[in-house]
Protein backbone atom coordinates (compact mmCIF):
# COMPACT_ATOMS: atom_id res chain seq x y z
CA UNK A 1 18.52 -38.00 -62.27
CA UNK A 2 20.07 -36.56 -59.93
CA UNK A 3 18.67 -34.74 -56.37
CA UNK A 4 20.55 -31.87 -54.86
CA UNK A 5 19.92 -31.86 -50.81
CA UNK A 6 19.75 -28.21 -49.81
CA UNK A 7 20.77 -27.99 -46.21
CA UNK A 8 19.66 -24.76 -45.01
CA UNK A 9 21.27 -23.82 -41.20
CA UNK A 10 18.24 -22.80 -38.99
CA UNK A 11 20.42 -22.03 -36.31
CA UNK A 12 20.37 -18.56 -36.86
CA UNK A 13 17.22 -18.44 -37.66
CA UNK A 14 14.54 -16.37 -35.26
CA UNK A 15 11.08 -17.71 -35.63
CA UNK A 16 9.54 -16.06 -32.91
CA UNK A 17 7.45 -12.67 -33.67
CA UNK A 18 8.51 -9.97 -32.29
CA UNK A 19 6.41 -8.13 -29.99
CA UNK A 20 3.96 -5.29 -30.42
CA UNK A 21 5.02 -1.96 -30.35
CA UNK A 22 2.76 -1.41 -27.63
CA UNK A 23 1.90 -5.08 -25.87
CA UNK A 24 -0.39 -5.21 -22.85
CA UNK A 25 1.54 -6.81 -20.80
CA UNK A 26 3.89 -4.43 -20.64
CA UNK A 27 1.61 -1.73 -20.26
CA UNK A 28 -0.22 -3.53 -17.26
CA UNK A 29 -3.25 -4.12 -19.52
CA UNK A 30 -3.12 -7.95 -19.24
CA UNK A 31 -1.60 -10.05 -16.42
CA UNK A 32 1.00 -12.82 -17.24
CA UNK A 33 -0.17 -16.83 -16.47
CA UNK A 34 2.35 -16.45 -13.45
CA UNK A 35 1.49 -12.94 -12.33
CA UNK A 36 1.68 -14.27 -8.72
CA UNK A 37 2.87 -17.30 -8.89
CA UNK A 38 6.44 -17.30 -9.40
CA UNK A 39 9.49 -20.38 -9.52
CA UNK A 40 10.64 -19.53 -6.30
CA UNK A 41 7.59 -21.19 -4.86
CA UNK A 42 7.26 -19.51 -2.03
CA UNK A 43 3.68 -17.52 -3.38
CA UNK A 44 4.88 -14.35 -2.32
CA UNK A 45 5.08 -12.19 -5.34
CA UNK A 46 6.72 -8.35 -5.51
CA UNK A 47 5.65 -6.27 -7.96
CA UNK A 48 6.75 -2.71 -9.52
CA UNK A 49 3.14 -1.18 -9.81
CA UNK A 50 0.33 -1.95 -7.16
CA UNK A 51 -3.24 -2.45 -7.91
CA UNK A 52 -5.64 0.93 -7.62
CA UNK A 53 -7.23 -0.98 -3.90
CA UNK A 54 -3.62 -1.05 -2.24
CA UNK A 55 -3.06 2.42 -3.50
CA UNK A 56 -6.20 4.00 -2.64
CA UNK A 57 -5.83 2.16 0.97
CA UNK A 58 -2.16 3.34 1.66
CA UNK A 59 -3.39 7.17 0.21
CA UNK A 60 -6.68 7.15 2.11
CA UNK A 61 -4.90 6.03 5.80
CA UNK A 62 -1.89 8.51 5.32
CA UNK A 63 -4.61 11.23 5.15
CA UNK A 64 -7.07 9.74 7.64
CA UNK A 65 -3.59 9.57 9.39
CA UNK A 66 -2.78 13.47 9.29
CA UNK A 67 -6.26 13.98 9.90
CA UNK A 68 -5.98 12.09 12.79
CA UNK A 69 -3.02 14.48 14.15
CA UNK A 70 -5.35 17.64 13.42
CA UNK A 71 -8.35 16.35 15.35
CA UNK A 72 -6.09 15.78 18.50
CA UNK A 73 -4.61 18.40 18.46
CA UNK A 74 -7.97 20.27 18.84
CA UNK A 75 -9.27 18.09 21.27
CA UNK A 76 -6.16 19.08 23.36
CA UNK A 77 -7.05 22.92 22.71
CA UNK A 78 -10.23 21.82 24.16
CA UNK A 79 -8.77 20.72 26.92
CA UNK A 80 -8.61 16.87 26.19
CA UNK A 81 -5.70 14.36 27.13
CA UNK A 82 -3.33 12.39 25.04
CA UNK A 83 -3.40 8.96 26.14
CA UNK A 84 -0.54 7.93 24.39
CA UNK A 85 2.81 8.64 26.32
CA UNK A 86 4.81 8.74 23.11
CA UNK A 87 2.93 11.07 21.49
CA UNK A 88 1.92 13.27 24.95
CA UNK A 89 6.04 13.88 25.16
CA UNK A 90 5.99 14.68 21.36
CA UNK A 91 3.05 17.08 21.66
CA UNK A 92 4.54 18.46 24.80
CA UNK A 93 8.22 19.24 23.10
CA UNK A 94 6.70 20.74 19.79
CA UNK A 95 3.05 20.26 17.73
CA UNK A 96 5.31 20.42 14.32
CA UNK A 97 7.26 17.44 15.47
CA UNK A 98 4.48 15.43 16.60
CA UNK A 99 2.34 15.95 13.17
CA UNK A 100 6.07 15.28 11.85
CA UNK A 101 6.86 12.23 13.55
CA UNK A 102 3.39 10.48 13.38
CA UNK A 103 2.99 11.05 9.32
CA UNK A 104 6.61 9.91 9.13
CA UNK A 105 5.60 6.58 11.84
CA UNK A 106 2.09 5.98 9.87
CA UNK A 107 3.65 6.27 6.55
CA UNK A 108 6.49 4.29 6.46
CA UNK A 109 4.60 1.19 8.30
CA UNK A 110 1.50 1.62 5.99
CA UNK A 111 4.17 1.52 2.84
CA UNK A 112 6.35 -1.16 4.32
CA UNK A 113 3.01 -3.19 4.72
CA UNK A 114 1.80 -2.44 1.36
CA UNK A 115 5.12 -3.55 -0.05
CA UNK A 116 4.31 -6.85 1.02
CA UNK A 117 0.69 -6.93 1.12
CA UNK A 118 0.71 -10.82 -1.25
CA UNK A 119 2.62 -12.36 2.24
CA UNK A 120 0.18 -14.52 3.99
CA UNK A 121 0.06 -14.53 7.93
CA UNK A 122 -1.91 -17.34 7.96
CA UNK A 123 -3.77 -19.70 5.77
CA UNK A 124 -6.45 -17.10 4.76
CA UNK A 125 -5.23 -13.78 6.71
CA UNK A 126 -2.84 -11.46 3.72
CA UNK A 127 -1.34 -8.76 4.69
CA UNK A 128 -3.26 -6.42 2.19
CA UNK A 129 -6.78 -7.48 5.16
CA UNK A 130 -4.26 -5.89 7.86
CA UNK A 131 -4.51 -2.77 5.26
CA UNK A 132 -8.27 -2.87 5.13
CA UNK A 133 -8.41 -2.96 8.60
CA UNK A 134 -5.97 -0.23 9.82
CA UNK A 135 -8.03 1.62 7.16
CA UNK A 136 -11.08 0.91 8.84
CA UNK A 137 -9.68 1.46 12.10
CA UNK A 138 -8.73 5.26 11.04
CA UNK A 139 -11.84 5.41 9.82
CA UNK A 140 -13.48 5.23 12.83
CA UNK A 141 -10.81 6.62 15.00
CA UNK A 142 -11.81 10.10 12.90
CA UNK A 143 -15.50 9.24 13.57
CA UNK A 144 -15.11 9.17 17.64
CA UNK A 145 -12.85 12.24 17.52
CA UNK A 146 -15.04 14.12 15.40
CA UNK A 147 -18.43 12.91 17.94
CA UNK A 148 -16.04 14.27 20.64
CA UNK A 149 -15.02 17.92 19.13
CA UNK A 150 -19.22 17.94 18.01
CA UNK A 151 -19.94 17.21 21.67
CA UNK A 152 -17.71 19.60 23.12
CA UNK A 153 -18.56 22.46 20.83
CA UNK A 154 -21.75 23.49 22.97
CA UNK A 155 -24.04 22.03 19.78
């Protein structure tokens, strides 16, 4: 009796599955076990796609933001003041490179912030709160102007 040993090489061999034509992770569906927490160990994650509350913060202030410009500027028909001495010698050289310059300052710092909104500042302060709050800011920076063109409208 004799027994024939079959060695079979494995080596080349590939027993994973292959992946789904369309897999969620991929797609953004489903989140990874180390979606923020990477090897570097530092917590601070960058990402290719940002969630829909980053995106509708950075949208929502860059309008608020041009908003912002249009309301001063008819305060200052009005006869108001700009109290900012950047933006007073802006407004004074040109209105177009004002609205220009202040879209192009508030959107760039917004987008640089949101860009790293998963850095902590300190033990429970993220950047993506500083978002919230310039947000909230505008928001009520385009409340007070809009109280101040209602007041001086004769209503």
């Amino acid at each position: 009796m004799t027994h024939t040993n079959i060695a079979i090489d494995q080596r080349n061999l590939d027993r994973r599955s292959s992946p789904p034509f369309l897999c969620p992770y991929q797609l953004g569906l489903k989140q990874g076990k180390r979606a923020l927490r990477r090897r570097s160990g530092s917590g601070t994650a960058y990402v290719d796609t940002y969630s829909l509350s980053i995106v509708l913060c950075v949208t929502i202030t860059i309008i608020l933001s041009a908003l912002d410009a249009l309301l001063t500027l008819n305060i200052l028909a009005k006869g108001g003041v700009e109290l900012n001495n950047f933006m007073a010698v802006l407004i004074d050289d040109s209105t177009e490179k004002f609205v220009s310059i202040k879209l192009a300052l508030t959107s760039l710092a917004i987008i640089f912030l949101a860009i790293h909104h998963h850095v902590k500042l300190t033990r429970s302060l993220k950047v993506k709160h500083l978002l919230v709050l310039i947000l909230i800011g505008y928001s009520t920076l385009i409340c007070y102007e809009a109280e101040i063109l209602y007041l001086t409208s004769g209503y």
